[in-house]
C-alpha atoms as a PDB file:
ATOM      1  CA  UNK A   1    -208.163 -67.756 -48.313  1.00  0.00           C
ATOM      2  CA  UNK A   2    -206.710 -65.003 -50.659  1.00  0.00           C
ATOM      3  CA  UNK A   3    -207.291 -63.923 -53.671  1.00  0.00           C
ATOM      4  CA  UNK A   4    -205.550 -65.084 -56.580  1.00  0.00           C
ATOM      5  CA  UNK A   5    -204.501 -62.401 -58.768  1.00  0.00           C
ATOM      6  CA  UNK A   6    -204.903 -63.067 -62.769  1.00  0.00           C
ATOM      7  CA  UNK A   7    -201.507 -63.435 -64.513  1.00  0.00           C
ATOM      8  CA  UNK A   8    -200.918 -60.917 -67.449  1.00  0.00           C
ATOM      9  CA  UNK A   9    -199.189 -62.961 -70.288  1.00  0.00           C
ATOM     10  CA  UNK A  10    -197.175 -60.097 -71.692  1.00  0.00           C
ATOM     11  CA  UNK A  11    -195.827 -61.009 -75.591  1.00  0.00           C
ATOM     12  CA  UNK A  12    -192.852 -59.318 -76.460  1.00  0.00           C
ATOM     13  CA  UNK A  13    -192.147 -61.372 -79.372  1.00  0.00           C
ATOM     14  CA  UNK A  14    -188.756 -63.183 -80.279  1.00  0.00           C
ATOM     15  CA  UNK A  15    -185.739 -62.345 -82.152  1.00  0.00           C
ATOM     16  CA  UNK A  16    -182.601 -64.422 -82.904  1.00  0.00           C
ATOM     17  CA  UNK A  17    -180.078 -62.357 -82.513  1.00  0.00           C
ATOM     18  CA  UNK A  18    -176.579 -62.646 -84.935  1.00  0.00           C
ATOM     19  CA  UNK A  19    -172.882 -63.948 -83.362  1.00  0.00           C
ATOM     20  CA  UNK A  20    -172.080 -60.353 -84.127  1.00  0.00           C
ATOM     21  CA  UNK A  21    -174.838 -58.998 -82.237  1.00  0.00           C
ATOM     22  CA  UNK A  22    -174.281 -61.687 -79.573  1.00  0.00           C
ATOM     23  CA  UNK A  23    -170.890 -60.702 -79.337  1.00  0.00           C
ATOM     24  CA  UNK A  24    -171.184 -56.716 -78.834  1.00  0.00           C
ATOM     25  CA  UNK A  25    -174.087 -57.990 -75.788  1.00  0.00           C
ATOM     26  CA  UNK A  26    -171.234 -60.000 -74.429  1.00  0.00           C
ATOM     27  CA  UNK A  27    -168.761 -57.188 -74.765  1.00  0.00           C
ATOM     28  CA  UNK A  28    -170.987 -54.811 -73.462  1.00  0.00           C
ATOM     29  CA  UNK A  29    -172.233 -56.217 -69.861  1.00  0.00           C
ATOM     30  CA  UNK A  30    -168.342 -57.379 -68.976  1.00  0.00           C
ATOM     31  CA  UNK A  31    -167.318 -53.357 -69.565  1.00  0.00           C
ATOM     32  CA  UNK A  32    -170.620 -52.359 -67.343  1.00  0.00           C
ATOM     33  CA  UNK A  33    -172.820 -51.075 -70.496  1.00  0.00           C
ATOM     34  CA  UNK A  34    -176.637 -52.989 -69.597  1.00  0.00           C
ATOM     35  CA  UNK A  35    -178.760 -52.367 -72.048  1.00  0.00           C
ATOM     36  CA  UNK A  36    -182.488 -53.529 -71.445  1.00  0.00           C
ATOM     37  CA  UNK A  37    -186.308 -53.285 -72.021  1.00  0.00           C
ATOM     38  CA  UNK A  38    -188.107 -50.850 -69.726  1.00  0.00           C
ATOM     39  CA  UNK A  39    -191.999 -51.303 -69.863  1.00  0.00           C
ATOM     40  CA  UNK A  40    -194.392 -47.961 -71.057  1.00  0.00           C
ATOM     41  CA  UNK A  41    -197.287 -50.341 -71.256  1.00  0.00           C
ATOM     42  CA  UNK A  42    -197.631 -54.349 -72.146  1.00  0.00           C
ATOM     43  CA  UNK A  43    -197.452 -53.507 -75.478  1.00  0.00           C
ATOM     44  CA  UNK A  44    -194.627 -51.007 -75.496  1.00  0.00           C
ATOM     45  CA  UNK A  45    -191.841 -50.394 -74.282  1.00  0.00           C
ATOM     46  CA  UNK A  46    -188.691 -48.233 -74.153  1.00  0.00           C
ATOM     47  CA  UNK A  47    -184.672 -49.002 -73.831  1.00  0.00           C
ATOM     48  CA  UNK A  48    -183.086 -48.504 -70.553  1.00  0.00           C
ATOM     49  CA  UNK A  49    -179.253 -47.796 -70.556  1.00  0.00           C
ATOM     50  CA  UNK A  50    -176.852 -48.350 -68.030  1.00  0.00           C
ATOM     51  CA  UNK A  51    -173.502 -46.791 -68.074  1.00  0.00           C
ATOM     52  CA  UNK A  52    -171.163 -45.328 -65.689  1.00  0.00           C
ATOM     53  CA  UNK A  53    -173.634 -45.361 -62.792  1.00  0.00           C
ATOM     54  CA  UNK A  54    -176.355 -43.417 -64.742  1.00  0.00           C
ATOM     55  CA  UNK A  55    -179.194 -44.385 -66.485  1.00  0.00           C
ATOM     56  CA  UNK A  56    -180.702 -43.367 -69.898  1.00  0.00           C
ATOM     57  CA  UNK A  57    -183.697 -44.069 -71.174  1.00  0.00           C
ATOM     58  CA  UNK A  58    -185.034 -43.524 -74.623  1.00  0.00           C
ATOM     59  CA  UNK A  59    -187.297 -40.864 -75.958  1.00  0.00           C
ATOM     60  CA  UNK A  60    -188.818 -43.176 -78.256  1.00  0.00           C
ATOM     61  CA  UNK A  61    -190.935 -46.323 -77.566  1.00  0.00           C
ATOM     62  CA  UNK A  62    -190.910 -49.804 -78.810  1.00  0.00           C
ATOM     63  CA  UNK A  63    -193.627 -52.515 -80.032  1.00  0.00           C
ATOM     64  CA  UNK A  64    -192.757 -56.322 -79.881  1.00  0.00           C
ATOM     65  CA  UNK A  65    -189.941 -57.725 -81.980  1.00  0.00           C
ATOM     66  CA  UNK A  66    -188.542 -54.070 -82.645  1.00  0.00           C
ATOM     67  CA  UNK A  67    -187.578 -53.702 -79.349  1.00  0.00           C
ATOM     68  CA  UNK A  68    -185.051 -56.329 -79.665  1.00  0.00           C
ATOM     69  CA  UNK A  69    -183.949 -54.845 -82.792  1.00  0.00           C
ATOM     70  CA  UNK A  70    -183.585 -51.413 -81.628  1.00  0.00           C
ATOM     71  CA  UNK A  71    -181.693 -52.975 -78.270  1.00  0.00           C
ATOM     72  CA  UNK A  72    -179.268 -55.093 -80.299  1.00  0.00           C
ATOM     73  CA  UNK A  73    -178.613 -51.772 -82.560  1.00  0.00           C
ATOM     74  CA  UNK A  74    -178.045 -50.160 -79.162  1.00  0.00           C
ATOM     75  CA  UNK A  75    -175.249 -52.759 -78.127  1.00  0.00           C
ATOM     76  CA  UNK A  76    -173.415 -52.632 -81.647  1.00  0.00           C
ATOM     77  CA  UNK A  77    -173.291 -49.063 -81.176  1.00  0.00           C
ATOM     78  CA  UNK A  78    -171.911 -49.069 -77.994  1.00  0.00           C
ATOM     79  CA  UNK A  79    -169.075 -52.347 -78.863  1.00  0.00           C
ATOM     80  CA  UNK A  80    -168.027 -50.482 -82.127  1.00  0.00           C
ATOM     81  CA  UNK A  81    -168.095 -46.884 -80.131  1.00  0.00           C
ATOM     82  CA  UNK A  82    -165.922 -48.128 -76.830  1.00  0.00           C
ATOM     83  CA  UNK A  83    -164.053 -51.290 -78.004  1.00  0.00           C
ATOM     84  CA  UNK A  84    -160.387 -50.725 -78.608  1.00  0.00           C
END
């Protein structure tokens, strides 16, 4: 028999995003721009940024619910920067 390891139940909290939000996301991932969560720690963690085959990732790290924020601000940024 093995052992079993103990499942870590991480919380990153929830956020309901906006249609406007929702929509810069959406515009985002069909023009290759992926934003996401990158994990410092389970209670932190920083944004990852895909674009153009590289990878950024922020200086700056996140708690629950502010990482969706901050990801969300990340995608309007990007949708209001590129969109044409």
């Amino acid at each position: 028999m093995g052992i079993m390891a103990k499942r870590v139940v991480i919380d990153m909290g929830s956020y309901l995003y906006s249609s406007k939000e929702q929509e810069a996301r959406s515009w985002c991932i069909k023009n290759g721009i992926y934003i996401s969560p990158l994990a410092k720690s389970t209670l932190e963690w920083f944004i990852c940024i895909e674009m153009n085959k590289k990878t950024s990732i922020s200086p700056e790290s996140y708690r629950k619910i502010e990482i969706w924020k901050k990801m969300y601000e990340f995608y309007i940024y990007y949708y209001e920067k590129y969109k044409k």
